[in-house]
C-alpha atoms as a PDB file:
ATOM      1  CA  UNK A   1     -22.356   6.028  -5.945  1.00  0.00           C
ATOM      2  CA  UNK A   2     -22.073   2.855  -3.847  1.00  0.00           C
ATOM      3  CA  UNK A   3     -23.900   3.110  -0.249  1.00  0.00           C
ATOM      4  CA  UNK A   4     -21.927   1.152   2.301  1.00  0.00           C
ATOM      5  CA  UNK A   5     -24.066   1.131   4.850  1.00  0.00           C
ATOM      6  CA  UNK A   6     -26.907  -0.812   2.924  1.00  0.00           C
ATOM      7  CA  UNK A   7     -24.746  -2.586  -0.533  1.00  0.00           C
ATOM      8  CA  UNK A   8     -24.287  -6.140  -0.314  1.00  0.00           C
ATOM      9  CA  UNK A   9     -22.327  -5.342  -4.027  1.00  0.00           C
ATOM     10  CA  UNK A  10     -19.261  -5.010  -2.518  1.00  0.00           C
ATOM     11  CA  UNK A  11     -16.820  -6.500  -0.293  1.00  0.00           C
ATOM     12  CA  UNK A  12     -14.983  -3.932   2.409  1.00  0.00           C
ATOM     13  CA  UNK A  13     -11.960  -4.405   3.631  1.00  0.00           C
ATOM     14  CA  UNK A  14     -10.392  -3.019   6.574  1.00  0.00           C
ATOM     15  CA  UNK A  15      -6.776  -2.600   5.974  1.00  0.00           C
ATOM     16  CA  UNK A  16      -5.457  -0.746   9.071  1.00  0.00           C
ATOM     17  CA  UNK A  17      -1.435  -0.908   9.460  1.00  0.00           C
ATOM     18  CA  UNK A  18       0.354   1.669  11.147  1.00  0.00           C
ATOM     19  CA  UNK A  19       4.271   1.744  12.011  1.00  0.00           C
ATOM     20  CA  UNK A  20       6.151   0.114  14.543  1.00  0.00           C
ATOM     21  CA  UNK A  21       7.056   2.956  16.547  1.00  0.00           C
ATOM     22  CA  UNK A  22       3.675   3.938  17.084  1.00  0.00           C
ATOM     23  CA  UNK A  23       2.774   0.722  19.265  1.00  0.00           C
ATOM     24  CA  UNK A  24      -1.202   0.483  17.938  1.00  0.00           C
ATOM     25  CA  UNK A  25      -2.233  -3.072  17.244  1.00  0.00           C
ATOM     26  CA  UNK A  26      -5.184  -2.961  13.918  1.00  0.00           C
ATOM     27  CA  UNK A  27      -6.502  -6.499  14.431  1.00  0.00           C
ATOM     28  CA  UNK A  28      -7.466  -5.138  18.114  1.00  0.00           C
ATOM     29  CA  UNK A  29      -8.998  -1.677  17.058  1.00  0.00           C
ATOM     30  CA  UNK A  30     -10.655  -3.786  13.938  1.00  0.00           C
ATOM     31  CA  UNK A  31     -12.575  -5.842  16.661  1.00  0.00           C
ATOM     32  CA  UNK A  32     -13.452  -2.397  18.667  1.00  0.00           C
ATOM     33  CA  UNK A  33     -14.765  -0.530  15.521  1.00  0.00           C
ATOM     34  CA  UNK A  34     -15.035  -0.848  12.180  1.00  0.00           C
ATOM     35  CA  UNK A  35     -17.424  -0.324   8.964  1.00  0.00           C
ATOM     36  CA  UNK A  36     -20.453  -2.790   9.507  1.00  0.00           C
ATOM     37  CA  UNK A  37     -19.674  -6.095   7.269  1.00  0.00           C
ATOM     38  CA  UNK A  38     -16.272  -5.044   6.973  1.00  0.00           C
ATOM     39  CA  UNK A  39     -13.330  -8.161   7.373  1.00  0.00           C
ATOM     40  CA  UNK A  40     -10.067  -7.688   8.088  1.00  0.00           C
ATOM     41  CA  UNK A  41      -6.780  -7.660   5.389  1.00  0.00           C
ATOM     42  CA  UNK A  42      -3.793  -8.264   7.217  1.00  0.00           C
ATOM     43  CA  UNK A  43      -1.179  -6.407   5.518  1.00  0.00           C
ATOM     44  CA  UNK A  44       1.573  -8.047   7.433  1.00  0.00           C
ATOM     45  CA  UNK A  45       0.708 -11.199   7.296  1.00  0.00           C
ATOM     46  CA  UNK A  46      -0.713 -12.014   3.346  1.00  0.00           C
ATOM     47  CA  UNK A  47       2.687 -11.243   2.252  1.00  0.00           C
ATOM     48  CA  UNK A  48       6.063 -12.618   1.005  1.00  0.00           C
ATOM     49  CA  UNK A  49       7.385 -15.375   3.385  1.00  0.00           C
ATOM     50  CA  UNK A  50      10.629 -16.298   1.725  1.00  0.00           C
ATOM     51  CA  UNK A  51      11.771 -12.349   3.132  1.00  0.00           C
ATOM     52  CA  UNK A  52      12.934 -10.268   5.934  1.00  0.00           C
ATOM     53  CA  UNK A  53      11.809  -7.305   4.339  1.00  0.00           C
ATOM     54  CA  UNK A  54       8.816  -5.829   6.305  1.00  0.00           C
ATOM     55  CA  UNK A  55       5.269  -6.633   4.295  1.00  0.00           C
ATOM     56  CA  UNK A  56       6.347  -7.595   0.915  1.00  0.00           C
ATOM     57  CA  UNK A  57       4.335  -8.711  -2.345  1.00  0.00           C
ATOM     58  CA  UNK A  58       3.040 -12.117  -1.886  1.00  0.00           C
ATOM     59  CA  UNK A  59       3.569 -14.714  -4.673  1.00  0.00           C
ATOM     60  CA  UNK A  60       0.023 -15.220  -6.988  1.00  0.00           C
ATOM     61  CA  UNK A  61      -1.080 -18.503  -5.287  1.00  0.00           C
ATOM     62  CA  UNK A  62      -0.945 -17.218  -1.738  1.00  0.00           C
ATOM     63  CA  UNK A  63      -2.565 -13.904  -2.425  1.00  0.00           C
ATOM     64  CA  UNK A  64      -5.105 -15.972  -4.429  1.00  0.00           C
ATOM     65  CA  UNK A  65      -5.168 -18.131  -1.648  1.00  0.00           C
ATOM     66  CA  UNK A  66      -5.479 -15.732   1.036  1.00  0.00           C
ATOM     67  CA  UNK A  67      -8.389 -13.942  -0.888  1.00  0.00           C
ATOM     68  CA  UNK A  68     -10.277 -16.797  -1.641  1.00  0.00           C
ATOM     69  CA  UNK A  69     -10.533 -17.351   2.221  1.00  0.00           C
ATOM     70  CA  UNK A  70     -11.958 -13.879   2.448  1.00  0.00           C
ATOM     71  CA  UNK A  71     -14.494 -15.432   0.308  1.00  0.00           C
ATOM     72  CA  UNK A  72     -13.648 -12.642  -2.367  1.00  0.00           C
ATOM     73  CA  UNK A  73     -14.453 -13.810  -6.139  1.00  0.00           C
ATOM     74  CA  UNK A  74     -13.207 -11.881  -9.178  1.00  0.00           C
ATOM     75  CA  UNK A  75     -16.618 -10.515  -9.858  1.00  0.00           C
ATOM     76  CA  UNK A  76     -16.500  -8.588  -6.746  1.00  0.00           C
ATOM     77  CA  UNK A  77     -16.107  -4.991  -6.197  1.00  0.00           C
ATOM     78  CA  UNK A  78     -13.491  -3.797  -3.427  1.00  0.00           C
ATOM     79  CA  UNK A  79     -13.948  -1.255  -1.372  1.00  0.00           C
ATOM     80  CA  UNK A  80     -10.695  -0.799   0.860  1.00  0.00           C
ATOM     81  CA  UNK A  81      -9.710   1.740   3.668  1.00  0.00           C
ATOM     82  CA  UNK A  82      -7.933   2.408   6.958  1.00  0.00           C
ATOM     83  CA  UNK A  83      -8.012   3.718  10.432  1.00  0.00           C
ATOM     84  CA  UNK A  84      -5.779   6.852   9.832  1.00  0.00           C
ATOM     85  CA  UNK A  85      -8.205   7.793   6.661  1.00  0.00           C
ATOM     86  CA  UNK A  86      -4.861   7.797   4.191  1.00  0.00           C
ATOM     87  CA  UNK A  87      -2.083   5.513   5.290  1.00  0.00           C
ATOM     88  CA  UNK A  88      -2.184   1.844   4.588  1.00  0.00           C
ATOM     89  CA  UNK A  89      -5.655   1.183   2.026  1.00  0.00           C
ATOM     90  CA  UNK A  90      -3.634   2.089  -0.428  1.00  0.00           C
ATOM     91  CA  UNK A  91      -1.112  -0.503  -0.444  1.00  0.00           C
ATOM     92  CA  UNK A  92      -4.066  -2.815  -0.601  1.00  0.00           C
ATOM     93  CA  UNK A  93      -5.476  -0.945  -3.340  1.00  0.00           C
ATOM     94  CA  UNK A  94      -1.996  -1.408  -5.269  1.00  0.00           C
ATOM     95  CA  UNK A  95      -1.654  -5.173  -4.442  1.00  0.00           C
ATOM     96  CA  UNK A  96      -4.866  -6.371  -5.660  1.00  0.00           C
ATOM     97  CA  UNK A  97      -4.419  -4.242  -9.340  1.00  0.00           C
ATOM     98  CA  UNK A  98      -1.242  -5.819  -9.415  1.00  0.00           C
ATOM     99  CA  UNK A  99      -2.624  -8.930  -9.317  1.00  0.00           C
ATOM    100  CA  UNK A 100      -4.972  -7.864 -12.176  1.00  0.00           C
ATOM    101  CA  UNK A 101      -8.210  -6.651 -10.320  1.00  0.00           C
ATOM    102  CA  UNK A 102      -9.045  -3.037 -10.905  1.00  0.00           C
ATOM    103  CA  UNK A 103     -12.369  -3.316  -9.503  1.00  0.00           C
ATOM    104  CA  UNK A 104     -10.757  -1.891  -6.421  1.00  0.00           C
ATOM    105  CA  UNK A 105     -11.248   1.412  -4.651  1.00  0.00           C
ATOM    106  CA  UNK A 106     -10.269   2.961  -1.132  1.00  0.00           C
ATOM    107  CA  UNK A 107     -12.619   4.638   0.628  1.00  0.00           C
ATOM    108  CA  UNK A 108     -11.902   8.289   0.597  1.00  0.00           C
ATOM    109  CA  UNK A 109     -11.114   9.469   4.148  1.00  0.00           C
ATOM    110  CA  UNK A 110     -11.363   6.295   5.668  1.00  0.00           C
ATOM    111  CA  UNK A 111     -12.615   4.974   9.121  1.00  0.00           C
ATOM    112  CA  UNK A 112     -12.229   8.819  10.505  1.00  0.00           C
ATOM    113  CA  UNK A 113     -14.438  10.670   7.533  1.00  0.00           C
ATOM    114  CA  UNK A 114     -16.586   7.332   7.998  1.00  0.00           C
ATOM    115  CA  UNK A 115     -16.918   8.316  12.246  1.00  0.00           C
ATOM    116  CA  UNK A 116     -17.614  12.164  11.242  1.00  0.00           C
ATOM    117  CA  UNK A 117     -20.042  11.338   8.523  1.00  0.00           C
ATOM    118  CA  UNK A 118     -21.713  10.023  12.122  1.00  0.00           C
ATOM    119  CA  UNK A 119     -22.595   6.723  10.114  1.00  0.00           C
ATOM    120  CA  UNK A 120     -22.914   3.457  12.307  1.00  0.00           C
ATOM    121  CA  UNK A 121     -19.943   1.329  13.481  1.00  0.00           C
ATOM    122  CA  UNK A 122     -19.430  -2.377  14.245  1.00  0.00           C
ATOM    123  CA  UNK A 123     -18.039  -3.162  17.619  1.00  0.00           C
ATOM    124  CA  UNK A 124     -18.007  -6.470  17.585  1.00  0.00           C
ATOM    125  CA  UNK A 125     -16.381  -8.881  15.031  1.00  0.00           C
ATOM    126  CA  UNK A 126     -18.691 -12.145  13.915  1.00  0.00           C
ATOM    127  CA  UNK A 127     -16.947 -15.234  14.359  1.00  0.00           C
ATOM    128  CA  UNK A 128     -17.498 -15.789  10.612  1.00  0.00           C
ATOM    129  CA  UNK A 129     -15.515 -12.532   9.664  1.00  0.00           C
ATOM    130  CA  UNK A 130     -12.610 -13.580  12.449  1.00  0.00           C
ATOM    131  CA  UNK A 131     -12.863 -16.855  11.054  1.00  0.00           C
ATOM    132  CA  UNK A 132     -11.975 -15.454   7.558  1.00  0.00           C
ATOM    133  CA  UNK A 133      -9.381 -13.038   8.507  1.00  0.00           C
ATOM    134  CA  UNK A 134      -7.245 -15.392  10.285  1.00  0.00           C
ATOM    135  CA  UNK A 135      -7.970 -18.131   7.467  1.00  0.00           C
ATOM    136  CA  UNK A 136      -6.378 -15.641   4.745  1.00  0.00           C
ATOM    137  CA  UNK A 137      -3.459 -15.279   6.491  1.00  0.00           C
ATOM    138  CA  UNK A 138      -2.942 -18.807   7.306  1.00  0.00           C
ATOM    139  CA  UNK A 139      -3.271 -19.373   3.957  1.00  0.00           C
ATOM    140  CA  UNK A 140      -0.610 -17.905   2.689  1.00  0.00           C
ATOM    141  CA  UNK A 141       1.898 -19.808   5.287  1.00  0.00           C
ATOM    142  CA  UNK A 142       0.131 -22.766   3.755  1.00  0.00           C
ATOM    143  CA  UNK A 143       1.058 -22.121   0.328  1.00  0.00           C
ATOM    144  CA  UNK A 144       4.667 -21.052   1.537  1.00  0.00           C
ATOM    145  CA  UNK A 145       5.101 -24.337   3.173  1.00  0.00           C
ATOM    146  CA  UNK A 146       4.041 -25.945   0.187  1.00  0.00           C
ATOM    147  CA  UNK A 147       0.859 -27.877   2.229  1.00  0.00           C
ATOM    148  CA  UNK A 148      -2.936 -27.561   0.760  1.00  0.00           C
ATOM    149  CA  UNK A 149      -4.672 -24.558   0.907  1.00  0.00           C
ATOM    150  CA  UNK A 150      -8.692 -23.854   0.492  1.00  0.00           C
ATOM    151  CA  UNK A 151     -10.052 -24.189  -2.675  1.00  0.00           C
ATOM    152  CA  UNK A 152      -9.423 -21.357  -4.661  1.00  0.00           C
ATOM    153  CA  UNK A 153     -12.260 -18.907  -5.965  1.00  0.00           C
ATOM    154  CA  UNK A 154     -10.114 -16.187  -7.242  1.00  0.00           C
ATOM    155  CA  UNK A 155      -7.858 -15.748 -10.184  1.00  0.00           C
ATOM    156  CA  UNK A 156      -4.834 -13.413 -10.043  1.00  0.00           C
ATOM    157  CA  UNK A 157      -3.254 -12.081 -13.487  1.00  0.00           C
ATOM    158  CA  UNK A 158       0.003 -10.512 -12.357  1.00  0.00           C
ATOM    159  CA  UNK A 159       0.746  -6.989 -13.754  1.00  0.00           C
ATOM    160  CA  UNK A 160       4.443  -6.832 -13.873  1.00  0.00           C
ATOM    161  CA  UNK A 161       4.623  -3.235 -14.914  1.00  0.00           C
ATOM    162  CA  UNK A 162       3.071  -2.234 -11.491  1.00  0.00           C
ATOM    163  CA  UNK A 163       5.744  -4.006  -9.785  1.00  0.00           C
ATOM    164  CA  UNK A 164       9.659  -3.144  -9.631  1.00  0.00           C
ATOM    165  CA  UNK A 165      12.408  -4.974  -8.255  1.00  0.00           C
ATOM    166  CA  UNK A 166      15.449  -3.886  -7.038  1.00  0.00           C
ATOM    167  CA  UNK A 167      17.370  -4.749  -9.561  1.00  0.00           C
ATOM    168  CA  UNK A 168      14.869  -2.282 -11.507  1.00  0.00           C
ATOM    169  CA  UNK A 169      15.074   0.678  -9.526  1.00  0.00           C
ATOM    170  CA  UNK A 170      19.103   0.149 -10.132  1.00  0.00           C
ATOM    171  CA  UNK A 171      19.432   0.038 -13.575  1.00  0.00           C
ATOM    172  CA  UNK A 172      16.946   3.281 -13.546  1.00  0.00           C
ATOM    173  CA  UNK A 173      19.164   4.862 -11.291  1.00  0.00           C
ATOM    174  CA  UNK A 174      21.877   4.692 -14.143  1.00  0.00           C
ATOM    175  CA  UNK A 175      18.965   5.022 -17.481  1.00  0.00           C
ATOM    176  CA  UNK A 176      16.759   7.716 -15.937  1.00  0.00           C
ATOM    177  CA  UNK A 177      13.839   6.531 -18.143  1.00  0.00           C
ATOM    178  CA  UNK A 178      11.279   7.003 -15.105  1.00  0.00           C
ATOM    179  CA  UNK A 179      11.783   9.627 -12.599  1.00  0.00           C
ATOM    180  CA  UNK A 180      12.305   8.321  -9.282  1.00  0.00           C
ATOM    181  CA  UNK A 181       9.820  10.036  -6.406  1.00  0.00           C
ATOM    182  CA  UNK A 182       9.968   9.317  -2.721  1.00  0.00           C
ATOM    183  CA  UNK A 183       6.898   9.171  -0.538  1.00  0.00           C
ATOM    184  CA  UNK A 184       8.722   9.804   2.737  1.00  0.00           C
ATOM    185  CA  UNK A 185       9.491  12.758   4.923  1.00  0.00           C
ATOM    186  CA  UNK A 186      11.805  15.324   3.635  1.00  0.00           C
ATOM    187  CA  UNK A 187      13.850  14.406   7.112  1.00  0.00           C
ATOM    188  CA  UNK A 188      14.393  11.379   6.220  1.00  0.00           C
ATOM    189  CA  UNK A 189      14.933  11.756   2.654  1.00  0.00           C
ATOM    190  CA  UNK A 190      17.394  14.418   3.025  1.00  0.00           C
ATOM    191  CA  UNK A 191      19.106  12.034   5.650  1.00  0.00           C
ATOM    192  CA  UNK A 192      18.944  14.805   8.759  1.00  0.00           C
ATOM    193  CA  UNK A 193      16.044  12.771   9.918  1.00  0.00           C
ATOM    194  CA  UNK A 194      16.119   9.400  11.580  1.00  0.00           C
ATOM    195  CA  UNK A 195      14.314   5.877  10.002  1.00  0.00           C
ATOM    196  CA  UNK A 196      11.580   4.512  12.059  1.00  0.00           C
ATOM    197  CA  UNK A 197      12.986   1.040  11.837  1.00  0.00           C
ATOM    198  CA  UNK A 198      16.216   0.456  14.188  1.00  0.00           C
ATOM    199  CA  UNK A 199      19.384  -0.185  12.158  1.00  0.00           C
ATOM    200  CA  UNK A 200      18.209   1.904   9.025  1.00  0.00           C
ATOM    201  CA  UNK A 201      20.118   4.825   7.769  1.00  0.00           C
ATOM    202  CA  UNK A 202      18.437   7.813   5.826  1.00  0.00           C
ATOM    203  CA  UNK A 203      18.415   9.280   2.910  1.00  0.00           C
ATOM    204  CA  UNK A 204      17.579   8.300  -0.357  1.00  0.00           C
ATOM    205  CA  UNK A 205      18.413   6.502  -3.774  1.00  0.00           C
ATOM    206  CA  UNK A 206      20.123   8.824  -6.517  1.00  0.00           C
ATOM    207  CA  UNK A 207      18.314  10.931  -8.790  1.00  0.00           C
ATOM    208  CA  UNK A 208      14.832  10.290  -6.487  1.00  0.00           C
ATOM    209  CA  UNK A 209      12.530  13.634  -6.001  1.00  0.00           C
ATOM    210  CA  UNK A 210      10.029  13.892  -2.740  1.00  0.00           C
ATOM    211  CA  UNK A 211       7.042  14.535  -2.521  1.00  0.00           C
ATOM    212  CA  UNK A 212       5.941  13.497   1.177  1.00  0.00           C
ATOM    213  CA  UNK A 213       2.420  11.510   1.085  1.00  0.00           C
ATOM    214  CA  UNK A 214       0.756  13.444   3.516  1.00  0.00           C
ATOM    215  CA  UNK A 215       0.279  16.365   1.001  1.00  0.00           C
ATOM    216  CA  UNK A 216      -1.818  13.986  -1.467  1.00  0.00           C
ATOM    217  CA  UNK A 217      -4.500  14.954   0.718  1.00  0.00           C
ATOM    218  CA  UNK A 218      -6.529  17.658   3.352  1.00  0.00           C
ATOM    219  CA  UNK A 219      -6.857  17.873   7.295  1.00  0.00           C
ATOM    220  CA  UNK A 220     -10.198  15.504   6.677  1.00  0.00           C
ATOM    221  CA  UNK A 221      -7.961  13.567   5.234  1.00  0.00           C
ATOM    222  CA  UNK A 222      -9.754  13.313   1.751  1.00  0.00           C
ATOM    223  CA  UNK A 223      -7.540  12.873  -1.537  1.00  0.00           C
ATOM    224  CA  UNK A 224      -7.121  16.457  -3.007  1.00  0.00           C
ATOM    225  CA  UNK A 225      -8.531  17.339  -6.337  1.00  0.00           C
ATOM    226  CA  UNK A 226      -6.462  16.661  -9.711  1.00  0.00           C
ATOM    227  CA  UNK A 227      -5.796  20.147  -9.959  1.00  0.00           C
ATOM    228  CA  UNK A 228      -4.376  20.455  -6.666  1.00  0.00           C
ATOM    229  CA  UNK A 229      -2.600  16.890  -7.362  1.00  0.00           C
ATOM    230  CA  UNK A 230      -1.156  18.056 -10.428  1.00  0.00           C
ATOM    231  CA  UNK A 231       0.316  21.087  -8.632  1.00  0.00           C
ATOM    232  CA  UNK A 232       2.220  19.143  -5.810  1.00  0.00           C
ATOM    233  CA  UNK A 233       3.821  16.948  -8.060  1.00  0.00           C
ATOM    234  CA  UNK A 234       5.025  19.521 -10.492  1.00  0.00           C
ATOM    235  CA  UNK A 235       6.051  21.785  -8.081  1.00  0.00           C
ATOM    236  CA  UNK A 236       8.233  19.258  -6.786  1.00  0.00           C
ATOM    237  CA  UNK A 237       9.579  19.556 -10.334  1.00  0.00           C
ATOM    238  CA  UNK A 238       8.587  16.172 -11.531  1.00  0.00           C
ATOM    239  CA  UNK A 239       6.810  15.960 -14.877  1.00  0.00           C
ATOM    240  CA  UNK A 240       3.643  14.334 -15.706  1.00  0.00           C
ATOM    241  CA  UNK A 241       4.584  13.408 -19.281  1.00  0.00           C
ATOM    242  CA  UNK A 242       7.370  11.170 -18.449  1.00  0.00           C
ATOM    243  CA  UNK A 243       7.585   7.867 -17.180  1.00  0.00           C
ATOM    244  CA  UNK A 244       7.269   8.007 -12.949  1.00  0.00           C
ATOM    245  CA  UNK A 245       8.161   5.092 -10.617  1.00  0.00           C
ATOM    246  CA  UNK A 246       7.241   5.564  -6.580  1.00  0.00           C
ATOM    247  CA  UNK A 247       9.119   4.150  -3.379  1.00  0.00           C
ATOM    248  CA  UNK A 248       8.997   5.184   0.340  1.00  0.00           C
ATOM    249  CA  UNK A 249      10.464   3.277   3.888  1.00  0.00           C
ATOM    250  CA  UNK A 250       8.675  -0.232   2.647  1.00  0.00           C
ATOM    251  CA  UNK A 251       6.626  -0.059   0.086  1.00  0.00           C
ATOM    252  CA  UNK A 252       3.103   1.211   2.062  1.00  0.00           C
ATOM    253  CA  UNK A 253       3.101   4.955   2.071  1.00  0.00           C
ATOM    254  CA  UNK A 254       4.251   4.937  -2.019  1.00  0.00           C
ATOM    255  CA  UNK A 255       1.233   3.515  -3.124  1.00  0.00           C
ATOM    256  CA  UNK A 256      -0.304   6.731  -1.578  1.00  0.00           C
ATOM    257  CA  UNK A 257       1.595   8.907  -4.165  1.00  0.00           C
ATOM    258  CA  UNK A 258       0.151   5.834  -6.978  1.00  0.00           C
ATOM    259  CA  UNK A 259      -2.884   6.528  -6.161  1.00  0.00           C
ATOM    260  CA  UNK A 260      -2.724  10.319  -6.225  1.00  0.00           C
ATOM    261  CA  UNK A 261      -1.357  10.078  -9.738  1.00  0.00           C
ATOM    262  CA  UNK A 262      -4.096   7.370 -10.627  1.00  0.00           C
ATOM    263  CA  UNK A 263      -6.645  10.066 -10.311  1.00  0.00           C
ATOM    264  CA  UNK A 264      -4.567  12.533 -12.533  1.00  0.00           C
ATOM    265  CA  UNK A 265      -4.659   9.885 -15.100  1.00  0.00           C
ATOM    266  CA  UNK A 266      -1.110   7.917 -14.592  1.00  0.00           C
ATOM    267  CA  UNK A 267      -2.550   4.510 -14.280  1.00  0.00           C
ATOM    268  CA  UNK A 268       0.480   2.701 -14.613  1.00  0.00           C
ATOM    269  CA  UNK A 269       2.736   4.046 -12.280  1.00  0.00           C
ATOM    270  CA  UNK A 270       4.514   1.219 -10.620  1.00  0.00           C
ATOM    271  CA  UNK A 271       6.082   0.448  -7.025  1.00  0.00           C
ATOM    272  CA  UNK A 272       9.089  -0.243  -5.781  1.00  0.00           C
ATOM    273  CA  UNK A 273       8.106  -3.116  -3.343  1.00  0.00           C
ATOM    274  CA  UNK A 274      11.313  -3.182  -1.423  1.00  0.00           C
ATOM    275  CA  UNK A 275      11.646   0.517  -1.134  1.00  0.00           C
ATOM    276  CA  UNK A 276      14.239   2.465   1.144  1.00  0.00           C
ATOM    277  CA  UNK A 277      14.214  -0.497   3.714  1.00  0.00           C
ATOM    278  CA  UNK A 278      15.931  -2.785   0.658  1.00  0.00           C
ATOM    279  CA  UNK A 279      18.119  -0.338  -0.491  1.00  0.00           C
ATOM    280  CA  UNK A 280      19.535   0.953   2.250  1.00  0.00           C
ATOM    281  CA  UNK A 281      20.445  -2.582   3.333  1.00  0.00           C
ATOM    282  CA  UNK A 282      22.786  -3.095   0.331  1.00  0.00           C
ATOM    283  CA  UNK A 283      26.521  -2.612  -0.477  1.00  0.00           C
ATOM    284  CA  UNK A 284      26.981   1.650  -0.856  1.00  0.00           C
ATOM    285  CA  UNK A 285      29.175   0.683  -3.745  1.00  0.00           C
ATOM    286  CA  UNK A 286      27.154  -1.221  -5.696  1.00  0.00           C
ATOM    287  CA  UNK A 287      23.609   0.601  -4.465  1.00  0.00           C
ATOM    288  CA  UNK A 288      24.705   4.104  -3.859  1.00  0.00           C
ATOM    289  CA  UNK A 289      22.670   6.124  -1.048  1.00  0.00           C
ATOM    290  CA  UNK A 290      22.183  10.025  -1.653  1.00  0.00           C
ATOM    291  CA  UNK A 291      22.149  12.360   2.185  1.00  0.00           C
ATOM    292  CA  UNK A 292      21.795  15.505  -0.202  1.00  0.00           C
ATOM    293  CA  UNK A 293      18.479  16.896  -1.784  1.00  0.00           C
ATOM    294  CA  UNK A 294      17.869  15.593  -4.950  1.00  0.00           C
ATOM    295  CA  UNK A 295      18.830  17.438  -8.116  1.00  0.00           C
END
């Protein structure tokens, strides 16, 4: 059991994100409160800079960049979490085991089971941990511009079976070797509901089965027990001996569901980075969209 109020072991990363429509800025409630030592992971800014698409994968050498500025080293355990308790840590969770380090966690609960556990909170951000957190993410435009970055202290190893492409997800749609589940709301997947981001139809690709994040875990909200994990999924009618890929509205909520099956034993359950948000966005012809619940 590692104590975060007292383990210098470990480096903690506040990885707050929430959605657009719900006009709360992290980097400002990361400077009101946050987990004593912790620095902050921008999740919209150490990301893909050659997209549109909202908070995509970064390329190796600017997340190695942008983590090295954090002054993270691949000896280092990560402990990773959030301000809802289950929303956004696991993304961060996902990206770094993509890049090849599992010694990666998110902190069950997050900042709210953190506040009701009554343990102490930082108020005030260092300039050394500001310093850092802006450094990463300047990093990364850095290496996208092709200019020199900081030296670099750690090494990625990129997993590619963790990651899927579109290009993936649509010649699945046609083999059906992994089963296809949706993080989102049954609203939206169903297509009844509206998309949080302007411009973006619902529904959801072919063949996909949802199972809505929110019920990987209680009112705390702590991750549920395998049992109860194993239950959701398979009442949802999705089996846990075959092959499982996991998508949502961009790629942050479906790492929830990766976890969740990480702790049933699926370790190598990948994501589909671009998610509904890429999908949606291509030709219906060529990328069909499903308004229907799935069969």
């Amino acid at each position: 059991m590692i104590d975060l109020r007292t383990s210098k072991i470990v480096m903690v990363l506040d990885a707050s994100w929430y959605m657009p429509v719900e006009n709360r800025d992290p980097w400002e409630e990361y400077q009101v409160a946050h987990i004593p030592g912790a620095l902050f992971f921008d999740i919209d800014g150490i990301v893909d800079r050659t997209t549109d698409l909202p908070h995509m994968l970064p390329s190796e050498e600017a997340f190695a960049a942008a983590v090295s500025a954090l002054h993270i080293k691949n000896q280092d355990k990560v402990i990773v979490y959030d301000g809802k308790g289950f929303f956004s840590a696991p993304r961060v969770w996902w990206m770094f085991r993509v890049f090849g380090h599992n010694k990666v966690w998110v902190l069950d609960g997050g900042l709210p089971q953190w506040r009701a556990s009554g343990f102490d909170l930082g108020s005030a951000s260092p300039d050394d941990a500001v310093l850092k957190s802006k450094t990463a993410t300047k990093a990364v435009e850095r290496v996208y511009n092709g200019e020199q970055t900081n030296t670099i202290t750690f090494k990625t190893e990129f997993q590619p079976h963790l990651f899927w492409t579109l290009e993936k997800v649509s010649h699945n749609v046609a083999a059906k070797n992994y089963q296809q589940v949706d993080a989102r709301s049954k609203g939206r997947f169903d297509g009844v509901a509206p998309e949080p981001r302007e411009g973006v139809r619902s529904g959801h690709i072919p063949g996909s089965k949802c199972v809505p994040f929110p019920e990987m875990f209680d009112g705390a909200p702590r991750l549920l027990s395998a049992d109860e994990l194993r239950q959701k999924f398979q009442q949802a009618g999705i089996s846990l001996d075959h092959p499982i890929v996991v998508s949502c509205g961009s790629g942050v909520t479906a790492c929830i569901l990766a976890l969740g099956l990480y702790r049933i034993g699926k370790h190598d359950v990948p994501v589909y980075d671009g998610s509904w948000t890429e999908w949606e966005a291509q030709s219906d012809s060529d990328y069909p969209k499903a308004t229907t619940t799935a069969s």
